[in-house]
C-alpha atoms as a PDB file:
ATOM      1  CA  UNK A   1     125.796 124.337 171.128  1.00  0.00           C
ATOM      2  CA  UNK A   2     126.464 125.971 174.342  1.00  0.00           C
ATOM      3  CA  UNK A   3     124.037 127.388 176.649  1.00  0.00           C
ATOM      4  CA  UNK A   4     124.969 130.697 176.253  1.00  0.00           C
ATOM      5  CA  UNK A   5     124.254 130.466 172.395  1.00  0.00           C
ATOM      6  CA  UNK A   6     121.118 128.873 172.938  1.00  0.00           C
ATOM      7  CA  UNK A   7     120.330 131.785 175.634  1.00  0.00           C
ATOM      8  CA  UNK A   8     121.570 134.423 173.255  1.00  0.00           C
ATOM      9  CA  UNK A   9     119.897 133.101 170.228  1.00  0.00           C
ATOM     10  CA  UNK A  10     116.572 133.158 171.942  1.00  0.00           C
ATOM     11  CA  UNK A  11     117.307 136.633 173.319  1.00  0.00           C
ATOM     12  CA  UNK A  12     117.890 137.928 169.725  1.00  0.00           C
ATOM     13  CA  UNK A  13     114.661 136.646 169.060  1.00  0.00           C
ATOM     14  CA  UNK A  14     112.555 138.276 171.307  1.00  0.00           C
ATOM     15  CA  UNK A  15     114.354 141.328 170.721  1.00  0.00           C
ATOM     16  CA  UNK A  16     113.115 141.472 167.554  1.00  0.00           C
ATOM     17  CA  UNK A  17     109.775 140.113 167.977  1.00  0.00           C
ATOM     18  CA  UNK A  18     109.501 143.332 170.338  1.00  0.00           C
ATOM     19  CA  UNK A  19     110.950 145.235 167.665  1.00  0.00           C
ATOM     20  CA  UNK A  20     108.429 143.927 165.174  1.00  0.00           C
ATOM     21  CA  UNK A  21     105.240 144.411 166.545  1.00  0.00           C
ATOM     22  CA  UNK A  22     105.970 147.459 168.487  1.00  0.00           C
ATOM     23  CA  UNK A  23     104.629 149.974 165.996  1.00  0.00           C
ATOM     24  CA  UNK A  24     101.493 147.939 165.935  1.00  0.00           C
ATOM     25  CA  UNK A  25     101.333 148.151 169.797  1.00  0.00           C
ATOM     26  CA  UNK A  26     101.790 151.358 170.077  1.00  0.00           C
ATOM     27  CA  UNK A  27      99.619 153.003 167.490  1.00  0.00           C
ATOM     28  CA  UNK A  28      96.804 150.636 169.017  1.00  0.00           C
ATOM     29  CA  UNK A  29      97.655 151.955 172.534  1.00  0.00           C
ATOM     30  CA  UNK A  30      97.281 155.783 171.587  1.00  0.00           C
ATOM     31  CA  UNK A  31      94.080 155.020 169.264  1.00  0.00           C
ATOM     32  CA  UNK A  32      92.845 153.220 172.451  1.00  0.00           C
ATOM     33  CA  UNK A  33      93.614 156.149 174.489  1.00  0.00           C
ATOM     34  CA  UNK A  34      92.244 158.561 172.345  1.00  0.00           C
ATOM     35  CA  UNK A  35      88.915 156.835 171.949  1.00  0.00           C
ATOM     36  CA  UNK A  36      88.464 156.301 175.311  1.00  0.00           C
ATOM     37  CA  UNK A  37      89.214 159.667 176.426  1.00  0.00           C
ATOM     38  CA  UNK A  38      86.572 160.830 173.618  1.00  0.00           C
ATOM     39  CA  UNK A  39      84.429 158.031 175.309  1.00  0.00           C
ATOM     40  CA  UNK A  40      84.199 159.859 178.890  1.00  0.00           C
ATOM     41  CA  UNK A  41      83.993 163.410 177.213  1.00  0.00           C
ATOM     42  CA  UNK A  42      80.878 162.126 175.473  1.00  0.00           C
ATOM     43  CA  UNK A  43      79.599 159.762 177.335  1.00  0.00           C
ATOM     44  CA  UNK A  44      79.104 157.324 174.887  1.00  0.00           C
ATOM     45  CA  UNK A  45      79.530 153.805 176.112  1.00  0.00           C
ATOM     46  CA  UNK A  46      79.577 151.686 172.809  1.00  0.00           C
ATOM     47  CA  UNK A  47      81.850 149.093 173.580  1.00  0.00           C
ATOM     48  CA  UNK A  48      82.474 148.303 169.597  1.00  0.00           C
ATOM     49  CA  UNK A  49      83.270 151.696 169.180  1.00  0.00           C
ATOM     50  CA  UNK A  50      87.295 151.523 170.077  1.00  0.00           C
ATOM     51  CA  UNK A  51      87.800 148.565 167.577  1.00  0.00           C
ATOM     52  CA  UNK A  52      86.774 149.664 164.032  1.00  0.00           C
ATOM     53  CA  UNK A  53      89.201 152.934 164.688  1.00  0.00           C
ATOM     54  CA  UNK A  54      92.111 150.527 165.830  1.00  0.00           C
ATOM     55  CA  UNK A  55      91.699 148.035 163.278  1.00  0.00           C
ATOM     56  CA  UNK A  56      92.168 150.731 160.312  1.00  0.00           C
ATOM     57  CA  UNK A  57      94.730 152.336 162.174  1.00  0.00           C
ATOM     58  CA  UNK A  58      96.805 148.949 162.837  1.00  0.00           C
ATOM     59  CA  UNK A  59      96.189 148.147 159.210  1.00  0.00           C
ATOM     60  CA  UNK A  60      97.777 151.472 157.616  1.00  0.00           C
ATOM     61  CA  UNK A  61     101.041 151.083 159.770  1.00  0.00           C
ATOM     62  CA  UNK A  62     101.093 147.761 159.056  1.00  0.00           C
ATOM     63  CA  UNK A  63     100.665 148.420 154.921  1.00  0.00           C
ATOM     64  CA  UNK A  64     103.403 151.863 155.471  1.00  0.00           C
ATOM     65  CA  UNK A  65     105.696 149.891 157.974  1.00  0.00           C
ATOM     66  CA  UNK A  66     105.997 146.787 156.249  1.00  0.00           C
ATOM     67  CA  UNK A  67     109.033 147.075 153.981  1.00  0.00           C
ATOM     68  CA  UNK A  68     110.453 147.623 156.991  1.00  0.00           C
ATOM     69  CA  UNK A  69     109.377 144.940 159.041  1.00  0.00           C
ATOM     70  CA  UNK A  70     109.795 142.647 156.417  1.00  0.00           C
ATOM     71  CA  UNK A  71     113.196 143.277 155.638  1.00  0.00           C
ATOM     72  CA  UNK A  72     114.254 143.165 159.121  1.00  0.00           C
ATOM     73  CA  UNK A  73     112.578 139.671 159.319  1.00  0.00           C
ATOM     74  CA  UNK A  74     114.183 138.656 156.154  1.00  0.00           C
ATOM     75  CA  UNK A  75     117.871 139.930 157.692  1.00  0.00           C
ATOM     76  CA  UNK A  76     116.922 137.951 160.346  1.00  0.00           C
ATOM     77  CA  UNK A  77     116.419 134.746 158.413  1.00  0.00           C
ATOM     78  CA  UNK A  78     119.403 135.235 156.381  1.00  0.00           C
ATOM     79  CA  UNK A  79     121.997 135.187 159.247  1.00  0.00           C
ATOM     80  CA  UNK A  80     120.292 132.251 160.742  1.00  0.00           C
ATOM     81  CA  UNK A  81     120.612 130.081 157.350  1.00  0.00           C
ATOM     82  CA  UNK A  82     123.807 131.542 156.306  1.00  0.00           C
ATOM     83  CA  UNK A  83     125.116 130.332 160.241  1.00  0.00           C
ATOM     84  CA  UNK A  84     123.321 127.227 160.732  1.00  0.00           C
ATOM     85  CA  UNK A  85     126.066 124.998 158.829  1.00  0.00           C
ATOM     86  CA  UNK A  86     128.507 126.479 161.064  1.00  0.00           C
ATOM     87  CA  UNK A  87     126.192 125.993 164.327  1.00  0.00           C
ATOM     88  CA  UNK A  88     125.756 122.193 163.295  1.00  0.00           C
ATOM     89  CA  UNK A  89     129.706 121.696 163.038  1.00  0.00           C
ATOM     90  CA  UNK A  90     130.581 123.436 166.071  1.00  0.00           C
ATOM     91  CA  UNK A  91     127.688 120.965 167.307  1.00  0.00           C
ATOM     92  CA  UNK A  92     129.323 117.923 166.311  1.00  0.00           C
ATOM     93  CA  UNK A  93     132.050 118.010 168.851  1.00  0.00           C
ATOM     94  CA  UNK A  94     129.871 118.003 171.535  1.00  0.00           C
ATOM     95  CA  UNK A  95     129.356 114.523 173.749  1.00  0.00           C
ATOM     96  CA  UNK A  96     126.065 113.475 175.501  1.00  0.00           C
ATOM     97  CA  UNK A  97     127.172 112.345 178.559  1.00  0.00           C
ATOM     98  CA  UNK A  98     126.188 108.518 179.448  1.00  0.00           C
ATOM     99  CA  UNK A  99     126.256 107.670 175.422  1.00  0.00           C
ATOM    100  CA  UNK A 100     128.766 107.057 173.184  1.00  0.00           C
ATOM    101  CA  UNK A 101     130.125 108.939 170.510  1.00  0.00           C
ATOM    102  CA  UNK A 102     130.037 105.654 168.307  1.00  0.00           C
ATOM    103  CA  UNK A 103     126.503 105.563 169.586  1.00  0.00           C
ATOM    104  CA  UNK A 104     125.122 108.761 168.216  1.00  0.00           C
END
């Protein structure tokens, strides 16, 4: 394994851990907004009163997005079992310097 695969395999990672939990994110963000803004118009200062409206909110994207998510996860898996035989063998070739290959 080179470091460029190792730096591009972690890249593709992240990318799609942003991927996945940006709807969550987001819809917390504007419900966070929202309540706040209805906070100062108000002036109610509850400070349990921006959860309860985030968690349900979080919880019905996560129930309408998550075919979605999980089949992008599940993609994900996929190509990383269906390439990890060829990873190891392309891995074999490769010397640690200072020890033998008879060694390893």
């Amino acid at each position: 394994m080179t470091t460029e695969f190792v730096i591009d395999f972690g890249r593709r990672a992240m990318e799609l851990i942003l991927l996945l939990s940006l709807p969550m994110l987001l819809v917390g963000l504007a419900i966070g907004l929202l309540v706040s803004i209805f906070q100062a118009t108000t002036q109610i200062q509850e400070m349990t009163l921006q959860f309860i409206p985030k968690i349900v909110c979080i919880t019905l994207v996560l129930v309408v997005a998550g075919p979605w998510l999980l089949a992008n996860l599940m993609d994900y898996t996929m190509q990383i079992l269906e390439n990890f035989p060829d990873w190891v063998r392309s891995a074999e070739g490769l010397v640690v310097q200072g020890v033998e290959p008879a060694a390893l």
